[in-house]
N, C-alpha and C. Protein backbone atom coordinates (compact mmCIF):
# COMPACT_ATOMS: atom_id res chain seq x y z
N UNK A 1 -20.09 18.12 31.38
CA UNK A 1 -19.86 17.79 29.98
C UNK A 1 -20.55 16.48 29.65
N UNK A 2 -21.02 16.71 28.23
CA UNK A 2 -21.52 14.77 27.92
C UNK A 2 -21.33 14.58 26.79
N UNK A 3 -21.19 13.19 26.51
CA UNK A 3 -20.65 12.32 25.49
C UNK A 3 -21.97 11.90 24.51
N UNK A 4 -21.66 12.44 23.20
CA UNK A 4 -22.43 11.92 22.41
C UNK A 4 -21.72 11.27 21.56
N UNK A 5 -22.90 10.20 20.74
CA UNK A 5 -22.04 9.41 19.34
C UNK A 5 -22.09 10.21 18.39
N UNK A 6 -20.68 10.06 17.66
CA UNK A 6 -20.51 11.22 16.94
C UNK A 6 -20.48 10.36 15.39
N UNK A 7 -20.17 9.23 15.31
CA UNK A 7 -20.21 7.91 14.44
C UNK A 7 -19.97 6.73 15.11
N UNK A 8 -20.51 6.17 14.11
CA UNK A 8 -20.73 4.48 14.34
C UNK A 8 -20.11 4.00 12.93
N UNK A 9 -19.18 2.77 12.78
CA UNK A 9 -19.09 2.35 11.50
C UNK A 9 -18.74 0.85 11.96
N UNK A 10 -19.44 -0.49 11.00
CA UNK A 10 -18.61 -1.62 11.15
C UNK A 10 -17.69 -1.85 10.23
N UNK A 11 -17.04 -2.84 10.34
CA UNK A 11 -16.33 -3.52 9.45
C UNK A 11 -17.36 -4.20 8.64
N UNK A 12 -16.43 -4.55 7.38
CA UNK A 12 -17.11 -5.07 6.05
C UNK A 12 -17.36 -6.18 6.28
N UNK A 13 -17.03 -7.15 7.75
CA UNK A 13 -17.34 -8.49 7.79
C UNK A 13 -18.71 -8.56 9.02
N UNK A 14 -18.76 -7.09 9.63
CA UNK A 14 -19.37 -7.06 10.38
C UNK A 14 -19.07 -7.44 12.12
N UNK A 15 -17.75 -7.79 11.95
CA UNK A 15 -16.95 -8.39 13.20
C UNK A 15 -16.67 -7.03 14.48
N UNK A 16 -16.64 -6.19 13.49
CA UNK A 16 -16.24 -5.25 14.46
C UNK A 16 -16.94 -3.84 14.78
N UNK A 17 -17.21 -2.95 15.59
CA UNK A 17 -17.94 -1.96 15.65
C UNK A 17 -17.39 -0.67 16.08
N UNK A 18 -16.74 0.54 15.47
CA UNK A 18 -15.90 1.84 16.02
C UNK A 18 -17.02 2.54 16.12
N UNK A 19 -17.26 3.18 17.41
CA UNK A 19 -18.13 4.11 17.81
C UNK A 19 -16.95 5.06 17.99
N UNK A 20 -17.07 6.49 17.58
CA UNK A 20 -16.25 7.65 18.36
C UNK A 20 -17.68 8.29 18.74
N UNK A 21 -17.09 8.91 20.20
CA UNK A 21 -17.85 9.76 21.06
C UNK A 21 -17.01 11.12 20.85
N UNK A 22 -18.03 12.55 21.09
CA UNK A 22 -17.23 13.97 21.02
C UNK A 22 -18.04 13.59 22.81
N UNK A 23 -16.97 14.77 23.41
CA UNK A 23 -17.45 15.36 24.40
C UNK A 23 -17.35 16.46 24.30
N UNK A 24 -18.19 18.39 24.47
CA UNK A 24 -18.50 18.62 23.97
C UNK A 24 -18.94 19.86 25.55
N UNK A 25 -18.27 20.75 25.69
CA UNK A 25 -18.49 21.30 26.59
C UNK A 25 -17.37 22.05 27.20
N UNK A 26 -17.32 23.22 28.46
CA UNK A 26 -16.55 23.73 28.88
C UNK A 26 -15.96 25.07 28.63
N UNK A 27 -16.83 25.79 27.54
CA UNK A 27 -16.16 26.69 26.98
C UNK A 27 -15.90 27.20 26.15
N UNK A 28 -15.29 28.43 25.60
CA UNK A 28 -14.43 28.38 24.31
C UNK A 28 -13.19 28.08 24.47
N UNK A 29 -12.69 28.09 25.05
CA UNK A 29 -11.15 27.60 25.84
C UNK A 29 -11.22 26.01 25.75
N UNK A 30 -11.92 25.47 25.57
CA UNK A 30 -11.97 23.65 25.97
C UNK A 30 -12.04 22.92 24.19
N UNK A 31 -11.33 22.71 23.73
CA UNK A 31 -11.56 21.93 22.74
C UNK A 31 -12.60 20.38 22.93
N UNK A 32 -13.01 20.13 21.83
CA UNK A 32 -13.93 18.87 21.50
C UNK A 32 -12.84 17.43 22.34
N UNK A 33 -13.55 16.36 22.92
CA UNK A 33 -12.50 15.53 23.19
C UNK A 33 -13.16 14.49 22.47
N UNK A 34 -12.60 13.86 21.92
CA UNK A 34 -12.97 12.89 20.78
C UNK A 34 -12.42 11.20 21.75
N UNK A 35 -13.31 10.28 21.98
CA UNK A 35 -12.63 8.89 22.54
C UNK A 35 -13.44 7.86 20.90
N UNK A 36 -12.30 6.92 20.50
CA UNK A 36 -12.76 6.12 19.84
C UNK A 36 -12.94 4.46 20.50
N UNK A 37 -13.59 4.03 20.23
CA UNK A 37 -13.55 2.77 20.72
C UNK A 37 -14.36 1.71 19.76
N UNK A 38 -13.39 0.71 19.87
CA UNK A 38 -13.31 -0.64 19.31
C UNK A 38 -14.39 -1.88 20.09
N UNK A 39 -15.01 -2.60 19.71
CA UNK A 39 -15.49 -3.79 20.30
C UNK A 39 -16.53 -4.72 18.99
N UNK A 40 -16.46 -5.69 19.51
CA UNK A 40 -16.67 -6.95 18.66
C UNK A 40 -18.55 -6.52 18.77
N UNK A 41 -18.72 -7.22 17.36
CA UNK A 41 -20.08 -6.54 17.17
C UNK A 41 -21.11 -7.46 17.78
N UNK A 42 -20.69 -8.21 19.03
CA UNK A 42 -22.04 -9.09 19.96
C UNK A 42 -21.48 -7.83 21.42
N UNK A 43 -20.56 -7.18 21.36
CA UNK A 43 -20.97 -5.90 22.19
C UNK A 43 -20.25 -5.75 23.24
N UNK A 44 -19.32 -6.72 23.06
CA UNK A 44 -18.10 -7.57 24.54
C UNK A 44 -16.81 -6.64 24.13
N UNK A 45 -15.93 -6.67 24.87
CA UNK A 45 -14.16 -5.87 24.88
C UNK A 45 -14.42 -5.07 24.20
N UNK A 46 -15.25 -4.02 25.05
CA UNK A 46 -15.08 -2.44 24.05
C UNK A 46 -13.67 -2.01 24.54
N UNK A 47 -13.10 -1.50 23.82
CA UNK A 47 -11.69 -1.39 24.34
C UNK A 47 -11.59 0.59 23.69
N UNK A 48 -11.01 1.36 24.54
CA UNK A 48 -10.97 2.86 23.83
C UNK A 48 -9.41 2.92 23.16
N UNK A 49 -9.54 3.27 22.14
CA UNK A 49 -8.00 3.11 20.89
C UNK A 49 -7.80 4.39 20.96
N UNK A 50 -8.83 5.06 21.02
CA UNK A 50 -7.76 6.72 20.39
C UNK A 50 -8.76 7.61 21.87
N UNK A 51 -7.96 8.61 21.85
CA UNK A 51 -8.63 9.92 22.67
C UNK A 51 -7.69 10.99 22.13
N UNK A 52 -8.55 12.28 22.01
CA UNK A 52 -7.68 12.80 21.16
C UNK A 52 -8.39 14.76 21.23
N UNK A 53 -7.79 15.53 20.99
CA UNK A 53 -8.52 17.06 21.38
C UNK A 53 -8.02 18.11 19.98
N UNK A 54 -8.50 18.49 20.06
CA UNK A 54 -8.15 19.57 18.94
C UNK A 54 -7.79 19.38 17.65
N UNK A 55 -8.97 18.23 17.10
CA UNK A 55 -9.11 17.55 16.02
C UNK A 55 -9.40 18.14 14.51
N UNK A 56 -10.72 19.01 14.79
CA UNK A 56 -11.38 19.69 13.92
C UNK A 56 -12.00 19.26 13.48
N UNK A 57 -12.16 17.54 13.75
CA UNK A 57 -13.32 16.43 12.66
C UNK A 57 -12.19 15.36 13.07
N UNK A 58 -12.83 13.96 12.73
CA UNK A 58 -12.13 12.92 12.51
C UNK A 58 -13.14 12.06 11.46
N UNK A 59 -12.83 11.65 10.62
CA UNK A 59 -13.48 10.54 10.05
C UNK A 59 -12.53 8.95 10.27
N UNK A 60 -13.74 8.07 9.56
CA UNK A 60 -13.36 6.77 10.20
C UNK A 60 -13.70 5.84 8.84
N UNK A 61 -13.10 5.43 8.15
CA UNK A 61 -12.83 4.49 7.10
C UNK A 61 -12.25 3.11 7.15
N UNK A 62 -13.18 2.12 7.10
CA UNK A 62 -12.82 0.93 6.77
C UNK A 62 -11.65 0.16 5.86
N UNK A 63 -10.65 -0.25 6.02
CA UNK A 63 -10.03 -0.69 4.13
C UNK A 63 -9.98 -2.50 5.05
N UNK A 64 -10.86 -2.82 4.23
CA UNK A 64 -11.00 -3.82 4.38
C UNK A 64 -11.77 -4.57 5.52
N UNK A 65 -11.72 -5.97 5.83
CA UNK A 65 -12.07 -5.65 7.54
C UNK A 65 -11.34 -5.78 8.71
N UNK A 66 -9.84 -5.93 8.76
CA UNK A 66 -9.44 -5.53 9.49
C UNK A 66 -8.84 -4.59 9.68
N UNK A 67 -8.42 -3.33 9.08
CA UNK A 67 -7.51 -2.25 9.29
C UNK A 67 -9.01 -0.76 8.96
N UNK A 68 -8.70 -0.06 9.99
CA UNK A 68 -9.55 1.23 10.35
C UNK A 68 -8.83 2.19 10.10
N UNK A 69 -9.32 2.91 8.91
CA UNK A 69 -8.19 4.25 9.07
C UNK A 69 -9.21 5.42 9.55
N UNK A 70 -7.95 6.35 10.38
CA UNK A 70 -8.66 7.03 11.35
C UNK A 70 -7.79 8.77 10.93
N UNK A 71 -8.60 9.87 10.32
CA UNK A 71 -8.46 10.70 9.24
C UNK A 71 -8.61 12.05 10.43
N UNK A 72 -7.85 12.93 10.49
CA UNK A 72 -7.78 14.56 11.27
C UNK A 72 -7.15 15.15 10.97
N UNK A 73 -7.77 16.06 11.73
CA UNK A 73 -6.65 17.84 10.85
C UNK A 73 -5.45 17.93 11.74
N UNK A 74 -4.28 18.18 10.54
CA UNK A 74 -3.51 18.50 11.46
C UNK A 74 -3.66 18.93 12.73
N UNK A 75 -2.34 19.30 13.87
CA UNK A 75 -2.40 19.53 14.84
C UNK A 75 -2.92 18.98 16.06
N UNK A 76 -4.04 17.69 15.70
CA UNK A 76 -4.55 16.60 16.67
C UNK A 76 -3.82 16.70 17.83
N UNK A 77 -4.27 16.92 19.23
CA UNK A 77 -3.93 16.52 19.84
C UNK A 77 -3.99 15.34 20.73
N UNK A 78 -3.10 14.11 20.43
CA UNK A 78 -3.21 12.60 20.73
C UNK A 78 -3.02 11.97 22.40
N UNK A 79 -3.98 12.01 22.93
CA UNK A 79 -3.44 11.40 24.39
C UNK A 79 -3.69 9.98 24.25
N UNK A 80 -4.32 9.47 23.47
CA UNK A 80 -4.31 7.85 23.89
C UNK A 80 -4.61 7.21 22.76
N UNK A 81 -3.27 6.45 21.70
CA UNK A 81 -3.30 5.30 21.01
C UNK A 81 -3.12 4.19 21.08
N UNK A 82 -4.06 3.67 20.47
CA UNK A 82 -3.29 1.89 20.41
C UNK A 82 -3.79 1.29 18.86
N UNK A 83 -3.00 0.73 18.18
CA UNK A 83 -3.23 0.47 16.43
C UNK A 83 -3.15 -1.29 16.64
N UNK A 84 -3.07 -1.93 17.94
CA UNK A 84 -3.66 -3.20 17.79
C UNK A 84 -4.95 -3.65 18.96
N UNK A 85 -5.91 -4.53 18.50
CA UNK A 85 -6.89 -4.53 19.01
C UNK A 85 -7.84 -5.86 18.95
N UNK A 86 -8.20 -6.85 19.00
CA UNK A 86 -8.82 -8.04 19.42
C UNK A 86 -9.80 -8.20 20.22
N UNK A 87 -10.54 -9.00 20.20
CA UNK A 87 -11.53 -9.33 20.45
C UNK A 87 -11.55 -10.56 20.96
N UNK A 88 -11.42 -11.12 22.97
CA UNK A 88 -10.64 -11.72 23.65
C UNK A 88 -12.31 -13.40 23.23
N UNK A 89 -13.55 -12.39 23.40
CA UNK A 89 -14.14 -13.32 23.42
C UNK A 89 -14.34 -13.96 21.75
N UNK A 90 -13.97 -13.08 21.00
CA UNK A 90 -14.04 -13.86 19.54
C UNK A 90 -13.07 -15.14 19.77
N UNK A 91 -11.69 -14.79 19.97
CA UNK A 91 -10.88 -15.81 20.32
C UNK A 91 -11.38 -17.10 20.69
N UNK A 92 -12.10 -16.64 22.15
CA UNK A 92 -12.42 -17.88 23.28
C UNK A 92 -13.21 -18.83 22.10
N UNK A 93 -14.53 -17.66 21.43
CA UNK A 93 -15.00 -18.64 20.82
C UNK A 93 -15.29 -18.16 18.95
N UNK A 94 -14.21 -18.83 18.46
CA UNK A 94 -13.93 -18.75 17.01
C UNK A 94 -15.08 -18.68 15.98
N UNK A 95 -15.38 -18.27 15.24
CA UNK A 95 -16.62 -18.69 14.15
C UNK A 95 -15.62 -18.69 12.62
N UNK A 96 -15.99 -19.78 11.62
CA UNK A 96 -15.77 -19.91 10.49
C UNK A 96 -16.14 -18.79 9.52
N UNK A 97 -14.61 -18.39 9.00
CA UNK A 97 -14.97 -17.38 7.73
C UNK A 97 -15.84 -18.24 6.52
């Protein structure tokens, strides 16, 4: 099986970067496996937030720049969330809004 980008979107400040990958194989029996992942847009703490199967689509919407809304068809099947997320080296080293 292999992982392609299925979207890319930043945030409106540019701070942040959600790539979701489909994986994409196995069958007709094997649903799509969808991994999303989070990381700061110099490319450091990619961190994976969602993994997820039997989606039908997901879209990925910005509201604002910190909150990502993350859009599927019913029935999703969810193996791996997390709805908080940081960026360890933004921290270390801060930049002025």
């Amino acid at each position: 099986m292999q992982k392609n980008e299925a979207l890319r979107t930043e945030s409106p400040n540019h701070a942040v970067v959600a790539t979701l990958m489909e994986e994409v194989g196995g069958g007709a029996t094997v649903s799509t496996v969808y991994d999303l992942y989070l990381s700061s847009q110099h490319g450091g703490d990619r961190k994976l937030v969602l993994d997820a199967t039997y989606c039908g689509g997901i879209s990925l919407t910005w509201q604002g720049s910190n909150t990502l809304v993350v859009r599927y068809y019913p029935g999703c099947d969810i193996h791996t969330f997390q709805n908080v997320w940081w960026s360890k080296q933004d921290i270390q080293s801060p930049r002025s809004s």
